[in-house]
C-alpha atoms as a PDB file:
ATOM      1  CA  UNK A   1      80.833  49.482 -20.028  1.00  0.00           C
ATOM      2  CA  UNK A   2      78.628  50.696 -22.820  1.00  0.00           C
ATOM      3  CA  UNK A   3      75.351  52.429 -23.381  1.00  0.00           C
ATOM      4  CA  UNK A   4      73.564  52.958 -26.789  1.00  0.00           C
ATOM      5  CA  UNK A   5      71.272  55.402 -27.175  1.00  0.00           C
ATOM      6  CA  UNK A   6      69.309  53.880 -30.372  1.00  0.00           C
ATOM      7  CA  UNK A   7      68.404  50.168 -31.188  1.00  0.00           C
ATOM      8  CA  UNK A   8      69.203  48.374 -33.899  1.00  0.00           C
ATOM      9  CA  UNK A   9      65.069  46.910 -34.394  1.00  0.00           C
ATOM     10  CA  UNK A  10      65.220  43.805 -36.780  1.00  0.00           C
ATOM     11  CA  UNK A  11      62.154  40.973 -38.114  1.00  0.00           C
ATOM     12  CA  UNK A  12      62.989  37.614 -37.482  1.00  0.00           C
ATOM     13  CA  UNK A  13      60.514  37.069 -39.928  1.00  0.00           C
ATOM     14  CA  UNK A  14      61.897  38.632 -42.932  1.00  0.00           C
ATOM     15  CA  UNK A  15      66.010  38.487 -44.182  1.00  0.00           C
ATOM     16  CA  UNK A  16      65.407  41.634 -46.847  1.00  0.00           C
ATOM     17  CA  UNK A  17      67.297  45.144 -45.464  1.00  0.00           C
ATOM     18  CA  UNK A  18      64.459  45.975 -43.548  1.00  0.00           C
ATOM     19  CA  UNK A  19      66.532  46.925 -39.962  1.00  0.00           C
ATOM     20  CA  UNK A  20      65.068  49.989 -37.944  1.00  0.00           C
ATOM     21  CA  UNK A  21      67.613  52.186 -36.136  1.00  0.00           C
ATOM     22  CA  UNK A  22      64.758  53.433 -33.210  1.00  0.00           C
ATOM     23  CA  UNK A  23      65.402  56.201 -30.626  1.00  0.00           C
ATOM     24  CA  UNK A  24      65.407  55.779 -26.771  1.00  0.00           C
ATOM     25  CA  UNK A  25      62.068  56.697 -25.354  1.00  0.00           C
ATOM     26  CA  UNK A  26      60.559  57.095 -21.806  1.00  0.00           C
ATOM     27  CA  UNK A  27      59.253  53.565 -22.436  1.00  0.00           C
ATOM     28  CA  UNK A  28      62.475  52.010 -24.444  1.00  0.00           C
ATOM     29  CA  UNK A  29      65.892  52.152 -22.063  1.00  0.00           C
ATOM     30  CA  UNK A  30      68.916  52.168 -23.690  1.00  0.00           C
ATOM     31  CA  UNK A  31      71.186  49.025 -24.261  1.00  0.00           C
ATOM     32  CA  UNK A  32      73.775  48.645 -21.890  1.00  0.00           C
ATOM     33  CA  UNK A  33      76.424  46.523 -23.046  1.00  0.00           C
ATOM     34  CA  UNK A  34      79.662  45.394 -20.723  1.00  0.00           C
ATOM     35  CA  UNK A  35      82.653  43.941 -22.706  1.00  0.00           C
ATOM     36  CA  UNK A  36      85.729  41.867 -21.692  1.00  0.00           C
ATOM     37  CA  UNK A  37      88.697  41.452 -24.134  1.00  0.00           C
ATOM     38  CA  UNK A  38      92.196  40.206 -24.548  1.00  0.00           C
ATOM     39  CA  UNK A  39      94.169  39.971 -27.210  1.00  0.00           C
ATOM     40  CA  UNK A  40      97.966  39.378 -28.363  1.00  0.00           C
ATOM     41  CA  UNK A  41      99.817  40.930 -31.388  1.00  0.00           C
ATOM     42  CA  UNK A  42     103.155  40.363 -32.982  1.00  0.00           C
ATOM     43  CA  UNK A  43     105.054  42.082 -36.026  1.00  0.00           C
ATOM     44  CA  UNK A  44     106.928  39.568 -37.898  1.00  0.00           C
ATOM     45  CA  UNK A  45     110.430  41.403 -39.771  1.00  0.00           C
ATOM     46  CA  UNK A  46     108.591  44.655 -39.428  1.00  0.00           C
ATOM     47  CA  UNK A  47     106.481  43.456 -42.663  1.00  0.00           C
ATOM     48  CA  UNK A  48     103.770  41.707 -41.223  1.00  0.00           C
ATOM     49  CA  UNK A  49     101.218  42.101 -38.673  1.00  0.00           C
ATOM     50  CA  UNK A  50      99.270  39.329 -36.767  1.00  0.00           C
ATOM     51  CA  UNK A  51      96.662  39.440 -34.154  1.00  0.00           C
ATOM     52  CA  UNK A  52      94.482  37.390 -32.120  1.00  0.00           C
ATOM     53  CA  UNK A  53      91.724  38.294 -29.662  1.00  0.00           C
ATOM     54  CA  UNK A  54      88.890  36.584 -27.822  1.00  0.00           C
ATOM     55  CA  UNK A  55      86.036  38.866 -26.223  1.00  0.00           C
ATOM     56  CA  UNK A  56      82.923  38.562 -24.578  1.00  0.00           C
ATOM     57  CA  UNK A  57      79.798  40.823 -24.494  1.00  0.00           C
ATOM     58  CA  UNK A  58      76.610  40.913 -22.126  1.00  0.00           C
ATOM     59  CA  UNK A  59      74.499  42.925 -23.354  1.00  0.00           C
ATOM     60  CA  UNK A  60      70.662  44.490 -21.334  1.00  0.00           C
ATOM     61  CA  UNK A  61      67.859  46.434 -22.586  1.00  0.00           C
ATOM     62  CA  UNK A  62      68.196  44.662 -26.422  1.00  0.00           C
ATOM     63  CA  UNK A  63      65.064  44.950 -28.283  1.00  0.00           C
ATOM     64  CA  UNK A  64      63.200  42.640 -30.679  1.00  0.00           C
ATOM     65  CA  UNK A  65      59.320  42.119 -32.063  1.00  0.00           C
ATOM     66  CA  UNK A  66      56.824  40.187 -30.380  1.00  0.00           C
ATOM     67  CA  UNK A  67      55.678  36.683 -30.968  1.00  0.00           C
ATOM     68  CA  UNK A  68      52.617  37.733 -33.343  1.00  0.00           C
ATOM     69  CA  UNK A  69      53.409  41.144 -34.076  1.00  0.00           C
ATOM     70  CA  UNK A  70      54.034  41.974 -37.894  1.00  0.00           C
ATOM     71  CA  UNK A  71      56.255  44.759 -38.102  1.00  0.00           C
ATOM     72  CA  UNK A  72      53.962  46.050 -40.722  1.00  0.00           C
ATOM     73  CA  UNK A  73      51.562  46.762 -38.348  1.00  0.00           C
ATOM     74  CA  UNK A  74      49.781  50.498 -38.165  1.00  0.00           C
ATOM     75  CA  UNK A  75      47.338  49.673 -35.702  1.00  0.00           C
ATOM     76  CA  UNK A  76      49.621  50.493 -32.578  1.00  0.00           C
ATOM     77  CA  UNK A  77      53.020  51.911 -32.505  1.00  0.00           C
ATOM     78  CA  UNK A  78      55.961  50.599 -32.414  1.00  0.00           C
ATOM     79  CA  UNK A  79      56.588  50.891 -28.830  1.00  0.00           C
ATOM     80  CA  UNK A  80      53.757  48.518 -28.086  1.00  0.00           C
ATOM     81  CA  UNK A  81      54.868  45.524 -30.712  1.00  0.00           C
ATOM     82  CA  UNK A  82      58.381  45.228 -28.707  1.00  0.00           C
ATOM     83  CA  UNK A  83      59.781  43.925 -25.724  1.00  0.00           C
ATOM     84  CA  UNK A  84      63.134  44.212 -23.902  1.00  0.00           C
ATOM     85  CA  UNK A  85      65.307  41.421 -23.151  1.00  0.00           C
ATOM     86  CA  UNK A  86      69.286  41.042 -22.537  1.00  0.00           C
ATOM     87  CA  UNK A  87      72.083  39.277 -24.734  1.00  0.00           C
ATOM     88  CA  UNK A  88      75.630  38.017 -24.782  1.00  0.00           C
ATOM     89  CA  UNK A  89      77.601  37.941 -27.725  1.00  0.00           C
ATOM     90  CA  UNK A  90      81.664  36.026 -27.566  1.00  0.00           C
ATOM     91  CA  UNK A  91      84.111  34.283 -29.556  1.00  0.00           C
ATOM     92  CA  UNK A  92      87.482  35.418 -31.432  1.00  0.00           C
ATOM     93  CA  UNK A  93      89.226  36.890 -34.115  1.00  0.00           C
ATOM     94  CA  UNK A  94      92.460  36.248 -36.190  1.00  0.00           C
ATOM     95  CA  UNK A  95      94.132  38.898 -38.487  1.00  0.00           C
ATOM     96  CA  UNK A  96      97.107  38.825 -40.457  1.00  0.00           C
ATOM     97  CA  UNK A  97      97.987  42.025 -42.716  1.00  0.00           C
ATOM     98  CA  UNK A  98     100.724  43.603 -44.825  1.00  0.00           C
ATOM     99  CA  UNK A  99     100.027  46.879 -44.521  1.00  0.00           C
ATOM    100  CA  UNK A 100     102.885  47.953 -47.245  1.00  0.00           C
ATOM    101  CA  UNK A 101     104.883  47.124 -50.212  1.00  0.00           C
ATOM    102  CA  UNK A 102     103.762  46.533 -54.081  1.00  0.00           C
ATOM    103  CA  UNK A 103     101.358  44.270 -52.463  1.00  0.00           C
ATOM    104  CA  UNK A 104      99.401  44.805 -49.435  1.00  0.00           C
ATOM    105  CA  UNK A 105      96.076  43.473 -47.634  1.00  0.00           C
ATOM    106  CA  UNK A 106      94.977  41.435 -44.795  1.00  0.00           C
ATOM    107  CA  UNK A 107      92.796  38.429 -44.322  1.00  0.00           C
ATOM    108  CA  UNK A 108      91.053  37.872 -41.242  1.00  0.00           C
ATOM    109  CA  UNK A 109      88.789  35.184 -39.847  1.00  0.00           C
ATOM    110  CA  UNK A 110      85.754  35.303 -36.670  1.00  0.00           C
ATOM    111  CA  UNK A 111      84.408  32.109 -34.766  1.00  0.00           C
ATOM    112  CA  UNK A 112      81.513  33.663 -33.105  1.00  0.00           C
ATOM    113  CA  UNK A 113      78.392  33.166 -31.183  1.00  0.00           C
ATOM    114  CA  UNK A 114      75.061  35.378 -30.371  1.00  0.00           C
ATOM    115  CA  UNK A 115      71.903  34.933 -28.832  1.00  0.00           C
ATOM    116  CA  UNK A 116      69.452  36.621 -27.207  1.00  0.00           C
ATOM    117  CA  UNK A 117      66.405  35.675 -23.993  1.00  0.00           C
ATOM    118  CA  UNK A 118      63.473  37.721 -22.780  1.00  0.00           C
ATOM    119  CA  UNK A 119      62.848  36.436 -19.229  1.00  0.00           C
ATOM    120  CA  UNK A 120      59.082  37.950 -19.159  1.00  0.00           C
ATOM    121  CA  UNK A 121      58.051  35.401 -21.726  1.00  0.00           C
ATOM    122  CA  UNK A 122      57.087  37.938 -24.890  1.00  0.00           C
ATOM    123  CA  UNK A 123      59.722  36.061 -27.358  1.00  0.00           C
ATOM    124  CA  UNK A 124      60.133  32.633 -27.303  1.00  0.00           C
ATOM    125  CA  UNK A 125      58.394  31.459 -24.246  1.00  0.00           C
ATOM    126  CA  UNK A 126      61.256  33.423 -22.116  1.00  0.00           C
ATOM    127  CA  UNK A 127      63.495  30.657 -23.391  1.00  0.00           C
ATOM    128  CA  UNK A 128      66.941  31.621 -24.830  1.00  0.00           C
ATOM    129  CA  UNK A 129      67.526  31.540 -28.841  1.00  0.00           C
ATOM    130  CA  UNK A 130      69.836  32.528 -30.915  1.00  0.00           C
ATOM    131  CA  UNK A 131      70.308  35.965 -32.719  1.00  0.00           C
ATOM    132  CA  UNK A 132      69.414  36.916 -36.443  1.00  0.00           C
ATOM    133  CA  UNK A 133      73.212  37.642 -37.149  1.00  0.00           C
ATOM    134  CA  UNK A 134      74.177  35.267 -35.045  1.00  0.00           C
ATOM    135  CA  UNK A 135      76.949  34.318 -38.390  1.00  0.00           C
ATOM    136  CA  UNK A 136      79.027  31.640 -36.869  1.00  0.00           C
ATOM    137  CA  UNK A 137      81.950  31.832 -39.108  1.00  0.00           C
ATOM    138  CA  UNK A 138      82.987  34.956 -41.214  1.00  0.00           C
ATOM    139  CA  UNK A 139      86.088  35.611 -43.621  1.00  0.00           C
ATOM    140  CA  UNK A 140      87.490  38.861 -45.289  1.00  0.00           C
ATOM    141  CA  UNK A 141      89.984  38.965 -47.673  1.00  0.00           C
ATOM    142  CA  UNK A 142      91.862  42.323 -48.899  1.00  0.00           C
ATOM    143  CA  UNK A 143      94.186  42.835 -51.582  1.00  0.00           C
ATOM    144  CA  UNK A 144      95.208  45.924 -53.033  1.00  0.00           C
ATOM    145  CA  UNK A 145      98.931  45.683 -55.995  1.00  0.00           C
ATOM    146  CA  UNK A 146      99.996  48.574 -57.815  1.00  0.00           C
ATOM    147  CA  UNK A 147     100.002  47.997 -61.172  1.00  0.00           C
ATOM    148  CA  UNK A 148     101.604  51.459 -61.748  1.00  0.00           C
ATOM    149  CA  UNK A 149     101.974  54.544 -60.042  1.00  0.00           C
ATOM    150  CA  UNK A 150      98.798  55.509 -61.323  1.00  0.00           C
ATOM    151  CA  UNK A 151      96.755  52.826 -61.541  1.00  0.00           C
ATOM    152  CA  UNK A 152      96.152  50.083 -58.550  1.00  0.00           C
ATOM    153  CA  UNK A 153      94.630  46.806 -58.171  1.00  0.00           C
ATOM    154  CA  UNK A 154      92.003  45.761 -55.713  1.00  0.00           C
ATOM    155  CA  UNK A 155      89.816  43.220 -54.609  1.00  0.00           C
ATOM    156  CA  UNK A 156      87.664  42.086 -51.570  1.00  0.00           C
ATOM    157  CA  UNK A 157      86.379  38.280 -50.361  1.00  0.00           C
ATOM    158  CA  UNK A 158      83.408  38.154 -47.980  1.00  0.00           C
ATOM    159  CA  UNK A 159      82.268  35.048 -46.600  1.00  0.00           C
ATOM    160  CA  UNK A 160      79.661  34.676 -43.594  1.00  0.00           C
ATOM    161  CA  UNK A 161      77.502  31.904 -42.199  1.00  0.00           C
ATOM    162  CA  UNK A 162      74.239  32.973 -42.923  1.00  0.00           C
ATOM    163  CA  UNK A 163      71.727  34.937 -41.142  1.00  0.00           C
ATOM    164  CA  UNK A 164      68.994  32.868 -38.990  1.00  0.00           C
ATOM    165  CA  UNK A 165      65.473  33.639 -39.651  1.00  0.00           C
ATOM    166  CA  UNK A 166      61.896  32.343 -38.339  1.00  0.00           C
ATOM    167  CA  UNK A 167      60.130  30.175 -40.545  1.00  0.00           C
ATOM    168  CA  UNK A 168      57.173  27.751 -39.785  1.00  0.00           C
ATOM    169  CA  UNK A 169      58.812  24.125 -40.299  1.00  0.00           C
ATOM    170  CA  UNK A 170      55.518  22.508 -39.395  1.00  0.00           C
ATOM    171  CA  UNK A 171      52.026  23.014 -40.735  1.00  0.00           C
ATOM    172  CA  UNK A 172      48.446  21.527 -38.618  1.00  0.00           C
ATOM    173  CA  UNK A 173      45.595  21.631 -40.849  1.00  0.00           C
ATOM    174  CA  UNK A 174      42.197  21.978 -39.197  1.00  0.00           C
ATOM    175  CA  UNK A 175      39.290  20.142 -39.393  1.00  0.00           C
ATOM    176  CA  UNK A 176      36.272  21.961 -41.350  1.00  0.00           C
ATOM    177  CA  UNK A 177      33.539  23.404 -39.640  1.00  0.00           C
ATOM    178  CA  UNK A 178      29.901  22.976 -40.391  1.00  0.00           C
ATOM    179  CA  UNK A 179      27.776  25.374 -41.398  1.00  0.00           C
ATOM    180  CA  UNK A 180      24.086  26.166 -42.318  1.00  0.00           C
ATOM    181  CA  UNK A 181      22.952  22.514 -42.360  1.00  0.00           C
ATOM    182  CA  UNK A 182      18.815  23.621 -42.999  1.00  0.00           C
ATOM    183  CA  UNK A 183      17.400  22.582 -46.085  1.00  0.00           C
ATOM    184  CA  UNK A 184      19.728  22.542 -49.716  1.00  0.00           C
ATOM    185  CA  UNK A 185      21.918  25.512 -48.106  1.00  0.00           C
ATOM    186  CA  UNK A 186      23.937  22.861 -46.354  1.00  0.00           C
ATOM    187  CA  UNK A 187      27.549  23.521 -46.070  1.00  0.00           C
ATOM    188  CA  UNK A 188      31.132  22.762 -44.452  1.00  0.00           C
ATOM    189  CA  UNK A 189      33.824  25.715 -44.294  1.00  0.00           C
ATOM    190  CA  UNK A 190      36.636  24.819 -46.355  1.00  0.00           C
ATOM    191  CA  UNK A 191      39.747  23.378 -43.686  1.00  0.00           C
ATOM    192  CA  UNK A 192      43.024  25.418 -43.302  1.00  0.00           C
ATOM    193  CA  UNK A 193      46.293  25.151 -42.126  1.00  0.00           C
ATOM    194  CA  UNK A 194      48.169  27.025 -39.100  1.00  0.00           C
ATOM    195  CA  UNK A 195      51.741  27.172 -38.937  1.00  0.00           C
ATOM    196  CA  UNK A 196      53.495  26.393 -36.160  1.00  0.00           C
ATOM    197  CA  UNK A 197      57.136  27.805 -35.003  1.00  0.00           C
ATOM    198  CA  UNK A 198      59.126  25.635 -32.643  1.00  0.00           C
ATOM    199  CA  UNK A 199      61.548  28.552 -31.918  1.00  0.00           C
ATOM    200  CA  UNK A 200      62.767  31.910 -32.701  1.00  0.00           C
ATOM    201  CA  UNK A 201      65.142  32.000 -35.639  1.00  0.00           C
ATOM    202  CA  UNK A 202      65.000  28.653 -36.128  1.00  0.00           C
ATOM    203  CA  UNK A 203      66.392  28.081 -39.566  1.00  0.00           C
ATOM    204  CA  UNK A 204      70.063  29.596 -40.944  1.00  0.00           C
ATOM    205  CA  UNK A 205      69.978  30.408 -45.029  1.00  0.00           C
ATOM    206  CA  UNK A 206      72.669  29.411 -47.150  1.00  0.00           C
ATOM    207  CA  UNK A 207      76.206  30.989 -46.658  1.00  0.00           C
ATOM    208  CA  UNK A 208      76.910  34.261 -48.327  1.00  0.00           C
ATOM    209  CA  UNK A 209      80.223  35.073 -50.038  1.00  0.00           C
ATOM    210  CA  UNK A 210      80.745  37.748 -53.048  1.00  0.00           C
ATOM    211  CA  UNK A 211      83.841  38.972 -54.849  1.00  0.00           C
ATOM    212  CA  UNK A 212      84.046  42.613 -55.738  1.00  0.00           C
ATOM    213  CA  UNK A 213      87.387  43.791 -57.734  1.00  0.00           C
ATOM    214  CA  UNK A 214      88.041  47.102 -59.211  1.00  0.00           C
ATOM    215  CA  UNK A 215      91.041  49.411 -60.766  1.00  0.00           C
ATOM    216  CA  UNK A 216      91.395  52.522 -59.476  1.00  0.00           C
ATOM    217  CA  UNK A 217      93.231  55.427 -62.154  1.00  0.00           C
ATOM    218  CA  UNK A 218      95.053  58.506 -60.072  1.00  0.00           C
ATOM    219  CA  UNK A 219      95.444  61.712 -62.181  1.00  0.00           C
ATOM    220  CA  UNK A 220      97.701  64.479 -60.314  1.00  0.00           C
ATOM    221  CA  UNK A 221      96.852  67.836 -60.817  1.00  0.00           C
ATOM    222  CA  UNK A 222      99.263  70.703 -61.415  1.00  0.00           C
ATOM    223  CA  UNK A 223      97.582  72.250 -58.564  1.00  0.00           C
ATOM    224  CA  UNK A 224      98.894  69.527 -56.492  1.00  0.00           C
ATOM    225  CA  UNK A 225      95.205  68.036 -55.659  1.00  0.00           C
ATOM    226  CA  UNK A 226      94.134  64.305 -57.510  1.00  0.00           C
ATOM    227  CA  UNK A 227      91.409  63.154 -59.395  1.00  0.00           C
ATOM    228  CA  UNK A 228      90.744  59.331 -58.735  1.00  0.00           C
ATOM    229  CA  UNK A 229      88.258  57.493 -61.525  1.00  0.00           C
ATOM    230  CA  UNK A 230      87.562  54.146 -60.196  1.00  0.00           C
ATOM    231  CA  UNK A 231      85.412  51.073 -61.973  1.00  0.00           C
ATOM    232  CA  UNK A 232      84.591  48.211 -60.106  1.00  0.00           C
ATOM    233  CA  UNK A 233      82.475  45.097 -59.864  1.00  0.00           C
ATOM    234  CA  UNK A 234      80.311  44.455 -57.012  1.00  0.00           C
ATOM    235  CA  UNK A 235      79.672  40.033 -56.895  1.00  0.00           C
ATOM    236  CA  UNK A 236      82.167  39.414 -60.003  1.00  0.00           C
ATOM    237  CA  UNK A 237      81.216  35.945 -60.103  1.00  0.00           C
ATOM    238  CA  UNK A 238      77.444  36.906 -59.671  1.00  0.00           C
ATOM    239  CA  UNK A 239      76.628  34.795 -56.195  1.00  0.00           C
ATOM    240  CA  UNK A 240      73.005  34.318 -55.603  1.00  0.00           C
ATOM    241  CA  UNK A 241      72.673  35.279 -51.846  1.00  0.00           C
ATOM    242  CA  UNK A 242      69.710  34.466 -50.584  1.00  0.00           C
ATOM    243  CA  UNK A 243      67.448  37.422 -49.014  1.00  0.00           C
ATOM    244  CA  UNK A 244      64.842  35.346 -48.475  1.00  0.00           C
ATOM    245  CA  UNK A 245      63.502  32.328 -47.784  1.00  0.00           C
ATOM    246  CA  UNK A 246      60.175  30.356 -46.949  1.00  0.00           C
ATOM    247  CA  UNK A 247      58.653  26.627 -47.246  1.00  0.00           C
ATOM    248  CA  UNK A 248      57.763  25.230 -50.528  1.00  0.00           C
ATOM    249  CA  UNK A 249      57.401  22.134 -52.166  1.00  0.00           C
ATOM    250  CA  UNK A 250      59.502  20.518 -55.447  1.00  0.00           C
ATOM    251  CA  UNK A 251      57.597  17.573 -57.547  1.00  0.00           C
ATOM    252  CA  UNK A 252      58.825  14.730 -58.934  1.00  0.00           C
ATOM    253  CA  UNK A 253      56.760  13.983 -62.109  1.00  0.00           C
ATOM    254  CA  UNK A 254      55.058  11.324 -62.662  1.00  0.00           C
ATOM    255  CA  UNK A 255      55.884   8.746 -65.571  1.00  0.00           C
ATOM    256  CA  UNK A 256      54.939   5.447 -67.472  1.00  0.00           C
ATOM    257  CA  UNK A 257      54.575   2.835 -65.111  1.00  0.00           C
ATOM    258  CA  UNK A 258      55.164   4.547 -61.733  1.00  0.00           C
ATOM    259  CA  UNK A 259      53.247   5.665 -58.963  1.00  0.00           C
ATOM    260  CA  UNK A 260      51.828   9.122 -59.121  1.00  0.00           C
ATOM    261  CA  UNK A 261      54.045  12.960 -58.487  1.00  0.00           C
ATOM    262  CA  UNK A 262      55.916  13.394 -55.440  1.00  0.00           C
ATOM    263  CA  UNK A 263      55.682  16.554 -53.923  1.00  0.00           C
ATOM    264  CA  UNK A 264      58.678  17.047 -51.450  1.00  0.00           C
ATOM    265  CA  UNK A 265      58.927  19.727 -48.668  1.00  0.00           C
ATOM    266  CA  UNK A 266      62.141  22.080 -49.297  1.00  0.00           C
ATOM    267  CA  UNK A 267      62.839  25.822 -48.089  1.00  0.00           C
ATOM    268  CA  UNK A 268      63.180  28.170 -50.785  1.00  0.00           C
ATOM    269  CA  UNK A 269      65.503  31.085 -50.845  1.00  0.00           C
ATOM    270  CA  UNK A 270      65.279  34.127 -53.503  1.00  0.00           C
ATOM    271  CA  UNK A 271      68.159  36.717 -53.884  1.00  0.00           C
ATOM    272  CA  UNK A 272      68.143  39.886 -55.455  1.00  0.00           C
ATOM    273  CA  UNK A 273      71.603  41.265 -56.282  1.00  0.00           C
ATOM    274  CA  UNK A 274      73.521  39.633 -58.850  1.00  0.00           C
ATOM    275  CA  UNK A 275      76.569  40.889 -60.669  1.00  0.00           C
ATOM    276  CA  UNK A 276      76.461  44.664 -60.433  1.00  0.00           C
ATOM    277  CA  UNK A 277      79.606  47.052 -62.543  1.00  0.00           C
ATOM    278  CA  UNK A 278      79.963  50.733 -60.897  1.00  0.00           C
ATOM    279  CA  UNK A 279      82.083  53.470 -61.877  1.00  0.00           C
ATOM    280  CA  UNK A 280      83.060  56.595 -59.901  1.00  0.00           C
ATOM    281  CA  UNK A 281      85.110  59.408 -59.909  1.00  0.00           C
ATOM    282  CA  UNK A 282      87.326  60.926 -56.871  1.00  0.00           C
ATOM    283  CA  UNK A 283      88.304  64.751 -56.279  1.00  0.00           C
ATOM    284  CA  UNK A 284      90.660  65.549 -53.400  1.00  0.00           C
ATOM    285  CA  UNK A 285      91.482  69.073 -52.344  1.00  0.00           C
END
């Protein structure tokens, strides 16, 4: 048994790194989480390590926004735009690792699930949905071979289903309104649509998966302390992960002798890290 003393506050609305970390208040309880888990492990030839666990997590006092509340909002605090609900997150994990030798790393791989209800009715009609990181499948890859003494090798491999977020899949456009109908001022308000969401986190983005590799160069000091330069490449092969995503439309254009454009309803996604080189440099006394 668990208790956390801040929240992890997220919008359903949004996918960009906009998470809160919010403190318990007299109002806000903290989460209280119990866990069951069971695992086995074996070393194969005193080279190799493999796991496998399964767990399960039920989880009270989880917070999220409420059904109309922008988390831009100034008008009331932020208190007042959530509500409390409970959890359960479960599934397992596989690991396999060489933790030594020339070459050594570990791959391992998560089947999971995650979702959330609020019984009182402020999220979802009280009905149970699933949670934004609710990432059903998710794979890490480590490698790390010395090249030398003095200089090493490493990369990483990150691959996760992707986030859930809300979006409006429908649209209902109203009817337009009349207006002052006296004498030439006559007029109709222009119509207008209101979305409509069927559910919370209703729609999952693309999957996200990025390769970062870098060299690391050790240089011993006479003093006996090291100096460690490191360049690296965050995304080598420049993924576009999506950050963002909402309803749009693509056309087909027209041509000679066929009917007129066809525009098609799609969901649009937008990143915003591509392929990004670092250096940095290591002192250790």
């Amino acid at each position: 048994m668990m208790y956390q003393y801040v929240h992890l506050l997220s919008s359903a609305a949004i996918s960009l790194p906009t998470d809160l970390w919010v403190p318990v208040t007299k109002n806000i309880r903290p989460m209280r989480a119990n866990q069951f888990s069971a695992g086995v492990f074996y070393n194969l030839h005193k080279t190799y390590d493999f796991s496998a666990e399964a767990y399960y997590k039920q989880m009270d006092n989880v917070i999220e926004y409420r059904d109309g509340v922008s988390m831009f909002s100034s008008s009331t605090g932020w208190q007042q735009r959530v509500a409390m609900g409970k959890g359960a997150a479960y599934g397992v994990e596989l690991l396999a690792q060489k933790p030594s030798g020339r070459l050594t790393g570990w791959i391992g791989y998560g089947l999971s699930w995650a979702d959330r209800q609020f019984p009182g009715g402020e999220i979802n009609g009280g009905r149970k949905f699933w949670a934004k990181y609710d990432n059903r499948h998710k794979v890490n890859l480590v490698a790390c071979y010395k090249l030398t003494p003095k200089i090493d090798l490493n990369g990483s491999w990150t691959y996760y289903s992707g986030n859930r977020m809300t979006v409006a899949l429908e649209h209902y456009e109203t009817a337009p309104l009349p207006g002052d109908i006296t004498g030439d001022n006559s007029y109709w308000s222009d119509s207008a649509e209101t979305p409509h969401f069927n559910s919370r986190n209703n729609y999952r983005m693309s999957d996200y998966h990025r390769l970062d590799i870098g060299f690391n160069f050790y240089r011993p000091k006479k003093s006996g302390r090291m100096g460690i330069w490191n360049l690296s490449v965050y995304n080598a092969y420049c993924r576009l992960n999506p950050m963002i995503a909402y309803p749009g439309n693509t056309e087909t254009p027209a041509g000679e002798g066929r009917e007129p454009a066809v525009k098609k309803p799609v969901m649009l996604e937008y990143s915003i890290f591509p392929l990004i080189p670092s250096f940095s440099y290591t002192y250790k006394f």
